[in-house]
Protein backbone atom coordinates (compact mmCIF):
# COMPACT_ATOMS: atom_id res chain seq x y z
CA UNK A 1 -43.59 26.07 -27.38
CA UNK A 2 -42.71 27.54 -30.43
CA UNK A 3 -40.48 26.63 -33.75
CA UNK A 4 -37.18 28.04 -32.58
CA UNK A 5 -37.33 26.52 -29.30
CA UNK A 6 -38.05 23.07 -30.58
CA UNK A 7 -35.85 23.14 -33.31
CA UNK A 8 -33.32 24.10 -30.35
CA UNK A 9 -34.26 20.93 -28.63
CA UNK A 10 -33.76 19.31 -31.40
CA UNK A 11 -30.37 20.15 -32.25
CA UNK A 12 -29.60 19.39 -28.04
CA UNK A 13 -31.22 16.11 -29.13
CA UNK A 14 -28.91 14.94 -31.77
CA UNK A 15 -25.61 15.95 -30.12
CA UNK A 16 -26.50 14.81 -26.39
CA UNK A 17 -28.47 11.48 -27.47
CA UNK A 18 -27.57 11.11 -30.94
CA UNK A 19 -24.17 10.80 -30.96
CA UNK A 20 -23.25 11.75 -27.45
CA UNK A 21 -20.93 13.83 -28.11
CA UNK A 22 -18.10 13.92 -25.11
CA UNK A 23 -15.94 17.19 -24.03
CA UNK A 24 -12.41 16.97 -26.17
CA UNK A 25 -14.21 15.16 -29.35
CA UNK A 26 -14.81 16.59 -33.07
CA UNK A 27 -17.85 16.19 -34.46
CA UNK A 28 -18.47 15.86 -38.20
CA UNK A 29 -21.87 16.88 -39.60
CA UNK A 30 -22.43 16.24 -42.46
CA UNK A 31 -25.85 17.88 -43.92
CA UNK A 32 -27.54 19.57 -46.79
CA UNK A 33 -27.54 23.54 -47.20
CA UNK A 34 -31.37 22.93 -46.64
CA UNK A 35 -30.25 22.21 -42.93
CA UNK A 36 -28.31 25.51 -42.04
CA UNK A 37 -30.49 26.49 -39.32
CA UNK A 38 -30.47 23.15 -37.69
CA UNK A 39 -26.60 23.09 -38.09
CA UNK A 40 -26.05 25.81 -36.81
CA UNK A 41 -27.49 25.15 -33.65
CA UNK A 42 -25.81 22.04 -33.65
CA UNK A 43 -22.93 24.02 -33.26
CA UNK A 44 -23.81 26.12 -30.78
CA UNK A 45 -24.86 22.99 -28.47
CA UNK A 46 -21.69 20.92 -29.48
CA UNK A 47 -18.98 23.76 -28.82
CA UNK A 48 -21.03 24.29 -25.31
CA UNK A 49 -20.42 20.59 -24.55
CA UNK A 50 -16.74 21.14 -25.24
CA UNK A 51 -16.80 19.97 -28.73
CA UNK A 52 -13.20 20.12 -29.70
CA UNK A 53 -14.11 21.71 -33.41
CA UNK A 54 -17.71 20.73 -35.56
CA UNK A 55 -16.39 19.90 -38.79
CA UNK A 56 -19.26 20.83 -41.43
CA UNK A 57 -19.53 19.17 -45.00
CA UNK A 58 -21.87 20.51 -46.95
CA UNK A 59 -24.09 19.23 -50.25
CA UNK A 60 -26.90 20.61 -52.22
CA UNK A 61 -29.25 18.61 -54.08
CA UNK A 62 -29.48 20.52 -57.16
CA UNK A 63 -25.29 20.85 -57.83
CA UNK A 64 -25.37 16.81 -57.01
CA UNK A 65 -28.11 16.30 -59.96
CA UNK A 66 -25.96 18.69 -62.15
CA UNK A 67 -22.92 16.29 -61.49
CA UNK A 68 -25.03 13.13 -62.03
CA UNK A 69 -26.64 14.69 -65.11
CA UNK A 70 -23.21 16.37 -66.69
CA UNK A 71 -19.65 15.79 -65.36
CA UNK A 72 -17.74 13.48 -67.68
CA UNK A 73 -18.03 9.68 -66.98
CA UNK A 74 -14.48 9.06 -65.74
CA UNK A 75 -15.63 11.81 -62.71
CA UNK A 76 -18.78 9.10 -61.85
CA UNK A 77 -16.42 6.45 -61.81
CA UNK A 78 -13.81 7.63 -59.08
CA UNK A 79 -14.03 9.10 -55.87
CA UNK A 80 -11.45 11.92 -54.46
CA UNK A 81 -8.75 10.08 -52.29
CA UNK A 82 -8.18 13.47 -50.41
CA UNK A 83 -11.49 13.20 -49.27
CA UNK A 84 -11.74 9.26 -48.52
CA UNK A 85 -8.39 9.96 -46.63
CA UNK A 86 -9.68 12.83 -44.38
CA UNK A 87 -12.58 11.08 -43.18
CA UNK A 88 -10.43 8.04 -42.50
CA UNK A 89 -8.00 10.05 -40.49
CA UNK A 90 -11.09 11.97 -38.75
CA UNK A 91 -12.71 8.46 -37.92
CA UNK A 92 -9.35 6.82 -36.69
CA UNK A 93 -9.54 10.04 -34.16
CA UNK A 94 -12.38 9.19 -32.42
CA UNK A 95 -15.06 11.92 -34.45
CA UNK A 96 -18.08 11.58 -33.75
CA UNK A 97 -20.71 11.92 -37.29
CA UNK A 98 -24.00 12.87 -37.62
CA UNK A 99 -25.87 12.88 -40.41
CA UNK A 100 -28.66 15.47 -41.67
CA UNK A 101 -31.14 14.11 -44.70
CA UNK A 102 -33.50 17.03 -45.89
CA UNK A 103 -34.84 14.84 -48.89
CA UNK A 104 -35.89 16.01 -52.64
CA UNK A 105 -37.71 13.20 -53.37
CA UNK A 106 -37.62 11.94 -57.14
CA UNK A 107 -35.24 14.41 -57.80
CA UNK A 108 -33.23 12.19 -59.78
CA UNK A 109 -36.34 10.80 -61.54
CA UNK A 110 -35.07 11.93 -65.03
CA UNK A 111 -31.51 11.15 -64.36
CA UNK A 112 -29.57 8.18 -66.34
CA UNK A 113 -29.36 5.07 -63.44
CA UNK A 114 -26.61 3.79 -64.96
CA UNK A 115 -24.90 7.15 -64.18
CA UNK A 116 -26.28 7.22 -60.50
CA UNK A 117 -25.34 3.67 -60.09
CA UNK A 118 -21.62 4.23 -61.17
CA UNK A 119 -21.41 7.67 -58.81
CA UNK A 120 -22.85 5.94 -56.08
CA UNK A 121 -20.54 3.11 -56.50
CA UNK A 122 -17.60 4.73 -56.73
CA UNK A 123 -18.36 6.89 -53.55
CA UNK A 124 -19.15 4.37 -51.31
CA UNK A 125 -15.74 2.60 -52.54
CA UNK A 126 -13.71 5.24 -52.01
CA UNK A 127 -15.68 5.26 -48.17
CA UNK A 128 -15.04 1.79 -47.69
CA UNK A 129 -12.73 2.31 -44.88
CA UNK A 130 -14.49 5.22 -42.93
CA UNK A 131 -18.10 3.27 -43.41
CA UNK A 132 -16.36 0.33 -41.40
CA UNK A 133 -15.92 2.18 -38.55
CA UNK A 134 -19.91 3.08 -38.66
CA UNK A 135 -21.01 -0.21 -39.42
CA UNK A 136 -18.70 -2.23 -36.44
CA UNK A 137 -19.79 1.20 -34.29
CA UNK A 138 -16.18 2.24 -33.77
CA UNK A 139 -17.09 5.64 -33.62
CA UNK A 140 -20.70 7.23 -32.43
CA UNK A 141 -22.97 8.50 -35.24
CA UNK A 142 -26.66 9.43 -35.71
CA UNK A 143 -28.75 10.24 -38.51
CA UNK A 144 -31.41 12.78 -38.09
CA UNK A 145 -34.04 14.67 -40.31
CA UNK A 146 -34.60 18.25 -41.46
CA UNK A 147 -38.17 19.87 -43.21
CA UNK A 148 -37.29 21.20 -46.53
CA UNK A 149 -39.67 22.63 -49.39
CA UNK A 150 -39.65 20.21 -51.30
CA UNK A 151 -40.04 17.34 -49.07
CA UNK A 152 -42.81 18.80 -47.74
CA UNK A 153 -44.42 19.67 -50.66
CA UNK A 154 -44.44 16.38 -52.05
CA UNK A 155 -46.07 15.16 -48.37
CA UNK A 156 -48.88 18.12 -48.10
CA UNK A 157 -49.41 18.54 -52.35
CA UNK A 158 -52.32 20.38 -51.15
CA UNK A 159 -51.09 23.22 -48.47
CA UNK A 160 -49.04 26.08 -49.71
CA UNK A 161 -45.39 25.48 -48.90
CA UNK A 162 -45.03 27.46 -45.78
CA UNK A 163 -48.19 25.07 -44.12
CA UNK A 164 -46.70 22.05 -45.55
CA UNK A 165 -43.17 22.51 -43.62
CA UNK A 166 -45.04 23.46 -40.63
CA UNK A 167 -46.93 20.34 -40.40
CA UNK A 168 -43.83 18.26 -41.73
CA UNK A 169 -42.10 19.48 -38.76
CA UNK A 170 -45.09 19.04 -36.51
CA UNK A 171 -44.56 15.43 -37.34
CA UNK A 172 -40.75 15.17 -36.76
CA UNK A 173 -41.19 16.49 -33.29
CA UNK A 174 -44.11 14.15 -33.01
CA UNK A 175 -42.12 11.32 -34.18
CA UNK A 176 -38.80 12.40 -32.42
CA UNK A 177 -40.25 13.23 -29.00
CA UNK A 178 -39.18 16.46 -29.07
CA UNK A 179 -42.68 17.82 -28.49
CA UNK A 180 -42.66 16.18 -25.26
CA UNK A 181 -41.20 18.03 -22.32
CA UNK A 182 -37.99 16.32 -21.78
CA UNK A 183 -37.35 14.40 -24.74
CA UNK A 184 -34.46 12.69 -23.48
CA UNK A 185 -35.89 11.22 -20.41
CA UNK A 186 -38.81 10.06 -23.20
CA UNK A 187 -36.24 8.41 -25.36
CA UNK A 188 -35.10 6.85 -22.03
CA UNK A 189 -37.96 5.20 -21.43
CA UNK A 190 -38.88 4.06 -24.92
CA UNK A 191 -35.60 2.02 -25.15
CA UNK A 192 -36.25 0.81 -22.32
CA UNK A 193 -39.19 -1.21 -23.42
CA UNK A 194 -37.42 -1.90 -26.88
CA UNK A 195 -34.65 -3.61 -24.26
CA UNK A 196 -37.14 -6.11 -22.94
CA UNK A 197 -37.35 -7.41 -26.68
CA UNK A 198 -33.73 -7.64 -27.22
CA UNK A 199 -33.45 -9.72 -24.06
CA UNK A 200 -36.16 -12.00 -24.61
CA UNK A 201 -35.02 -12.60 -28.82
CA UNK A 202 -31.80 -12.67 -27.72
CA UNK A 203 -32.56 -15.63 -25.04
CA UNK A 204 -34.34 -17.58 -27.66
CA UNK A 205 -31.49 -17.71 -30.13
CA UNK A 206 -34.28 -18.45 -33.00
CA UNK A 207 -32.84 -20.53 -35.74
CA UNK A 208 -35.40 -19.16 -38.08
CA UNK A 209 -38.02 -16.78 -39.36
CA UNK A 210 -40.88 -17.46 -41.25
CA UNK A 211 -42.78 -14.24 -42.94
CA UNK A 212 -46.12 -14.45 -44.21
CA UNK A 213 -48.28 -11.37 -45.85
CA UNK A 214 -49.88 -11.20 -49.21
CA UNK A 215 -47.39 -11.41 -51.74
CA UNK A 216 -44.85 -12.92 -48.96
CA UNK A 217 -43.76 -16.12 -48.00
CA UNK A 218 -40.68 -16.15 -46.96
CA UNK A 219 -37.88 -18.13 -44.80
CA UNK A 220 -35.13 -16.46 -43.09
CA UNK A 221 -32.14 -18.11 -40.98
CA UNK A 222 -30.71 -16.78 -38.08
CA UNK A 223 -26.36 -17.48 -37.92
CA UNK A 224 -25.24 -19.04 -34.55
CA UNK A 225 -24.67 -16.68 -31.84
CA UNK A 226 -26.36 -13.72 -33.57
CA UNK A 227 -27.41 -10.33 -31.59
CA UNK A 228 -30.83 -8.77 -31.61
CA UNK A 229 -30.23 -4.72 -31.42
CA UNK A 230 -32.06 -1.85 -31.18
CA UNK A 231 -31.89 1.56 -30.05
CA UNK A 232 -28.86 2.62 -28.26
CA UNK A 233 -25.22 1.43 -29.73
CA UNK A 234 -22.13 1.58 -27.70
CA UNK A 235 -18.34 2.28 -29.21
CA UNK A 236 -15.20 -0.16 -27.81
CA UNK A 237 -14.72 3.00 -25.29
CA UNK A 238 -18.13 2.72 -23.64
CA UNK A 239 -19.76 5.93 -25.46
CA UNK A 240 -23.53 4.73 -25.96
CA UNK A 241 -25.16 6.75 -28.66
CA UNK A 242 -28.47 6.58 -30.71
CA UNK A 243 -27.83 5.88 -33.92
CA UNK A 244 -31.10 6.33 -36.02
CA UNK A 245 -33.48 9.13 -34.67
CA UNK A 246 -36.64 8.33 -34.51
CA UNK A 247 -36.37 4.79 -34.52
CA UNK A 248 -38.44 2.02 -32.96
CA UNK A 249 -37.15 -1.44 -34.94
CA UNK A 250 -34.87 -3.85 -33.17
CA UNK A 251 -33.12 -6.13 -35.44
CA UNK A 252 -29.92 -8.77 -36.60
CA UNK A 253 -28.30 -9.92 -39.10
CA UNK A 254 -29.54 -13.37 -41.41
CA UNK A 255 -27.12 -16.13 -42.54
CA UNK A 256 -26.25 -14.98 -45.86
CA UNK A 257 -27.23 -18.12 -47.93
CA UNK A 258 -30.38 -18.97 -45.83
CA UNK A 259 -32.57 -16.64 -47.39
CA UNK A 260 -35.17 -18.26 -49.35
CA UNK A 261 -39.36 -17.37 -50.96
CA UNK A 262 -40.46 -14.04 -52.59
CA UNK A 263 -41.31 -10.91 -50.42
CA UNK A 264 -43.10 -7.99 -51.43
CA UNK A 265 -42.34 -4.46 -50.58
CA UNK A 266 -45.41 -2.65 -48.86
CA UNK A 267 -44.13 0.77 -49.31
CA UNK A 268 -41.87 2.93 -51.59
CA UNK A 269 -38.33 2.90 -51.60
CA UNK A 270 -36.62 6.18 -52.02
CA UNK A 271 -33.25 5.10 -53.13
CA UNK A 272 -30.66 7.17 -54.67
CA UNK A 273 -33.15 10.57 -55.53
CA UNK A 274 -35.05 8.10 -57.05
CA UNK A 275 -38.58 5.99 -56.42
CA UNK A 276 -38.90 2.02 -56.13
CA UNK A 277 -42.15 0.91 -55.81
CA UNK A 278 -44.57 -2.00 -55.74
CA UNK A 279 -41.49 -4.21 -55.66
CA UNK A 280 -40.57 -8.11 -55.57
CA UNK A 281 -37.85 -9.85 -55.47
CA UNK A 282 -37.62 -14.14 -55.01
CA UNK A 283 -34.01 -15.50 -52.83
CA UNK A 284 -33.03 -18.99 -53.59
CA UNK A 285 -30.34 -20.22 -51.11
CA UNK A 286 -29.54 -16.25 -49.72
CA UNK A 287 -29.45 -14.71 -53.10
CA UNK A 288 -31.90 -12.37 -55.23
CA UNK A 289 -32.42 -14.39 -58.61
CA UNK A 290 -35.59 -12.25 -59.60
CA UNK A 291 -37.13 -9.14 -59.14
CA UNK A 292 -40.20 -7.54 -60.37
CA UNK A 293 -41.07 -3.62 -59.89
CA UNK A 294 -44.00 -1.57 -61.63
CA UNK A 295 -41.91 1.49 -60.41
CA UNK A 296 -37.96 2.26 -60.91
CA UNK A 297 -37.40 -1.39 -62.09
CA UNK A 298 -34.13 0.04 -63.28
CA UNK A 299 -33.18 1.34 -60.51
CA UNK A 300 -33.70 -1.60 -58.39
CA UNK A 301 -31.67 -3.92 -60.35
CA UNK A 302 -28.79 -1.10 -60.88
CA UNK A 303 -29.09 -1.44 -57.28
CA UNK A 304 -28.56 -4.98 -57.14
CA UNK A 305 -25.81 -4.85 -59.91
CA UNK A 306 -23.42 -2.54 -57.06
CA UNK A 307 -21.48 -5.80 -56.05
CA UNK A 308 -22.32 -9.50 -55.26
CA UNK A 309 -23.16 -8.94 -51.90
CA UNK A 310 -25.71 -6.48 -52.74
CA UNK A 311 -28.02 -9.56 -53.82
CA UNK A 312 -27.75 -10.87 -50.56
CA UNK A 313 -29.57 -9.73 -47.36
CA UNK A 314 -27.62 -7.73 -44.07
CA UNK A 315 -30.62 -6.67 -41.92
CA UNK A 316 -33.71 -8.51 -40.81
CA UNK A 317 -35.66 -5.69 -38.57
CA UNK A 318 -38.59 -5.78 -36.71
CA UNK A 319 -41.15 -3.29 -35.99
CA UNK A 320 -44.91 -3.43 -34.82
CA UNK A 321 -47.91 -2.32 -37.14
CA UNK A 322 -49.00 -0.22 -33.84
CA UNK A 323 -46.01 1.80 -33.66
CA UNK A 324 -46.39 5.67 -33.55
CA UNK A 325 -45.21 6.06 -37.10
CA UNK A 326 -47.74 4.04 -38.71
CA UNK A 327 -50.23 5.23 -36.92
CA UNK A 328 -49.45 8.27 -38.18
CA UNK A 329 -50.41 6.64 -41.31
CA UNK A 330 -47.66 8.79 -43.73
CA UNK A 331 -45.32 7.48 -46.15
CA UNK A 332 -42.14 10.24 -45.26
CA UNK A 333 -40.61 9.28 -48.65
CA UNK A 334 -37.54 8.72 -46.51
CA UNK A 335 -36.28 5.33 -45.51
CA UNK A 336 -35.05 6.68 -41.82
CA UNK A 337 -38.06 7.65 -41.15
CA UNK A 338 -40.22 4.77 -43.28
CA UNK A 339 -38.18 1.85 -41.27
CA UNK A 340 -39.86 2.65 -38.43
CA UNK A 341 -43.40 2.23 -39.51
CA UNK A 342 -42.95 -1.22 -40.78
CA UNK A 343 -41.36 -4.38 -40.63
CA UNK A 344 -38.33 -4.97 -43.08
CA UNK A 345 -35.24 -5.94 -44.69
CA UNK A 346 -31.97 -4.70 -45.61
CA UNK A 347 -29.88 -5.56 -48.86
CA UNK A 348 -26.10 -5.47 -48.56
CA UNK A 349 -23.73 -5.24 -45.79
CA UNK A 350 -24.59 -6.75 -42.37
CA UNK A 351 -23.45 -5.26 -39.17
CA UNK A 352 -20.59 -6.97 -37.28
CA UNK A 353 -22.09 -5.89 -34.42
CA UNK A 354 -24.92 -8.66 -34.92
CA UNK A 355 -23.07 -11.83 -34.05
CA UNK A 356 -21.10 -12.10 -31.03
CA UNK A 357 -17.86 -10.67 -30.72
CA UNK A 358 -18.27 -9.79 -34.33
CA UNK A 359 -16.75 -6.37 -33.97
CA UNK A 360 -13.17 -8.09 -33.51
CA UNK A 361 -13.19 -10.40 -36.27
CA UNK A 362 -11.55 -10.01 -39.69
CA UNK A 363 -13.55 -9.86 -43.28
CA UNK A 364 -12.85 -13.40 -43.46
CA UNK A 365 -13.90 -14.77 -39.95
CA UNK A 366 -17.06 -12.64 -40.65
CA UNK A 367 -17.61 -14.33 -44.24
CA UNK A 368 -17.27 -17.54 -42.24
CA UNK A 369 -19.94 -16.94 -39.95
CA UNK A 370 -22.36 -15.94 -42.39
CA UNK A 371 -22.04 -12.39 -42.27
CA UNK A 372 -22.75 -10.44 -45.81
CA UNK A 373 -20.42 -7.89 -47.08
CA UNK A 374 -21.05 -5.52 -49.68
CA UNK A 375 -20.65 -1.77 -50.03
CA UNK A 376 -23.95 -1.02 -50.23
CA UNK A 377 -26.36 -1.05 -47.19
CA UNK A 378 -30.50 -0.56 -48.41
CA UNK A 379 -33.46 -0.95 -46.58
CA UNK A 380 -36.91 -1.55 -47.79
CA UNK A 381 -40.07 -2.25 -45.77
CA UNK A 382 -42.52 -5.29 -46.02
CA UNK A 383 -44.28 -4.70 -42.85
CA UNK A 384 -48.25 -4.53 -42.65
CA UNK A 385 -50.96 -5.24 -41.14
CA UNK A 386 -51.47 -8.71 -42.58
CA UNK A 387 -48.04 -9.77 -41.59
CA UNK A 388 -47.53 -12.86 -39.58
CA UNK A 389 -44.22 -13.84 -38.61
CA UNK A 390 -43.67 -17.74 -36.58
CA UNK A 391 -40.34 -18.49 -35.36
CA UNK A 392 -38.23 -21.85 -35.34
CA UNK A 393 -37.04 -22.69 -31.81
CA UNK A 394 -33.32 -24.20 -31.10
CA UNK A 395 -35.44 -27.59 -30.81
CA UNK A 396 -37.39 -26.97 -34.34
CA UNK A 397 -40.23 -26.08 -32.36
CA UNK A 398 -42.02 -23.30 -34.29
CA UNK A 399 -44.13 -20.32 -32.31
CA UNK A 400 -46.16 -17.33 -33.09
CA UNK A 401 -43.55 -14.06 -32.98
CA UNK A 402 -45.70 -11.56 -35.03
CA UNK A 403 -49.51 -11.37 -35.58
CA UNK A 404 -51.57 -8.89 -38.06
CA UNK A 405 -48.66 -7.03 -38.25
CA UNK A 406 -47.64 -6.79 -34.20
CA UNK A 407 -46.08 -8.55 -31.60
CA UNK A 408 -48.16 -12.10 -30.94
């Protein structure tokens, strides 16, 4: 098969399984100019569907580092209300949103963090109410890759650009099931074995987790009636929808102050156009209290600086050492794709959806239970294949979950 046909499976991919688009709905994409071709087959396949209009909002990398390096400080600090509004009013209709990331990685490696920090801030403030309805899936999204230059250049350093997006792509299709001859039916099938986890950790009800790797040792606590999840989502109107593509992780929420040890980050974190690496960071009681980084130390505790939640974990996801992403034995430089190889954690924001009948409850019910709120949502991955991970029964009895990195 060649490039133009995948890529056109592709695009089917993320509007029929992605987000699932129905006949009547908009659809917001929002992508880099990298992307075009991709979008506009997006498009194509979403208007066929009945797409009721594909909304398109654009960025570039390059005019984004200009406004990080240059626009006045008071510009960082804000976020348009014209533009918070319309994608309030767009979710509130029902849009369906899917994301396109065609990374630059380090792009924003000689960029000021205090500036990034304040612009990305101030954006995800002014987003506050449209992120909501992703978070509590009150609308269907999906996030989904695109091959750039630059990202594959800094993959394949040494194949001339043209081979290195070739094989980058080679990979996404690889790692997306698009090579395969009906990738949907594939994706059927894979979340059908990722059910059989959710129903067996969701029939345990674990109180706890205990992580062990070099450089780890670490407790986690599980809130009362939490949710294991993992591929598929489903809106209040029965739409089911894929929200991560690839993904192979299936994961919950922790109790917000029942965090405690050090862990140690086994790959880099691309946060913000900028590199974290060979990171630490020690929880006493649910909170961060140190962190050590011999890359983007900065940057991490910028990170951590965003609000008080952001010290606090929202995500505790699990994926197998085996999985096809690690085998593939690539660091993407892009935590979408990254996740899936590995083990890991999230800082920030927790998903409603995680604890039962979460998705109803107010900011304060969901404080209540646990639940961490923050504006910020980052994960980074600690999984390898040293990782053992025991789990604490309802009765205190504790039991093998992971082993050398995999299911035990």
């Amino acid at each position: 098969m060649n490039f133009a046909e995948q890529l056109d499976k592709y695009a089917k991919l993320a509007v029929k399984l992605g987000v699932n688009l129905q006949r009547g709905q908009l659809l917001i994409v929002r992508s880099s100019i990298d992307a075009a071709p991709l979008v506009r087959l997006i498009a194509k396949h979403a208007y066929q569907i009945g797409a009721k209009r594909v909304h398109v909002d654009w960025s570039d990398a390059e005019t984004g580092k200009m406004t990080l390096q240059y626009a006045p400080g008071e510009t960082l600090q804000s976020f348009p209300q014209w533009i918070a509004d319309g994608y309030e009013e767009m979710a509130r209709s029902g849009a369906a949103v899917l994301n396109i990331l065609a990374p630059h990685p380090g792009l924003l490696a000689d960029v000021d963090a205090e500036r990034v920090a304040t612009e990305a801030k101030a954006r995800r403030t002014g987003l506050k109410a449209f992120n909501e309805y992703v978070s509590a899936s009150r609308i269907s999204w999906s996030i989904v890759a695109y091959a750039n230059d630059a990202w594959a250049q800094k993959l394949f350093p040494g194949l001339d650009v043209n081979a290195a997006v070739e094989k980058l792509w080679e990979h996404i299709f690889y790692i997306t099931r698009v090579d395969q001859a009906d990738p949907i039916a594939a994706w059927k099938k894979h979340t059908d074995t990722l059910a059989q986890k959710l129903i067996y950790l969701n029939q345990m009800q674990f109180r706890q987790l205990h992580y062990r790797a070099p450089g780890t040792d670490l407790t986690v606590e599980l809130p009362d009636k939490h949710l294991w999840l993992g591929g598929g989502s489903k809106t209040p109107g029965g739409t089911v929808f894929m929200p991560n593509i690839p993904t192979e992780e299936v994961f919950t929420l922790p109790r917000k102050d029942g965090v405690n040890g050090v862990v140690k980050s086994t790959k880099p974190l691309s946060y913000a156009g900028q590199v974290i690496d060979d990171f630490s960071m020690t929880f006493v009681d649910g909170r961060v209290t140190n962190v050590e980084a011999k890359q983007g130390l900065e940057t991490l505790q910028k990170l951590l600086e965003t609000d008080e939640g952001a010290r606090y974990l929202g995500e505790v996801a699990l994926v197998p050492h085996d999985s096809p992403i690690s085998q593939l034995g690539l660091v993407f430089d892009e935590t979408l794709i990254d996740e899936n190889a590995s083990n890991h954690l999230a800082l920030g924001q927790a998903y409603p959806i995680c604890i039962q009948d979460g998705e109803q409850m107010s900011e304060d019910e969901l404080i209540s239970h646990g639940v961490n709120m923050s504006l910020t949502h980052v994960d980074f991955m600690i999984g390898s294949e040293a990782m053992d991970i025991d789990a604490q029964t309802s009765d205190g009895t504790w039991i093998p979950l992971f082993r050398n990195g995999n299911w035990a």
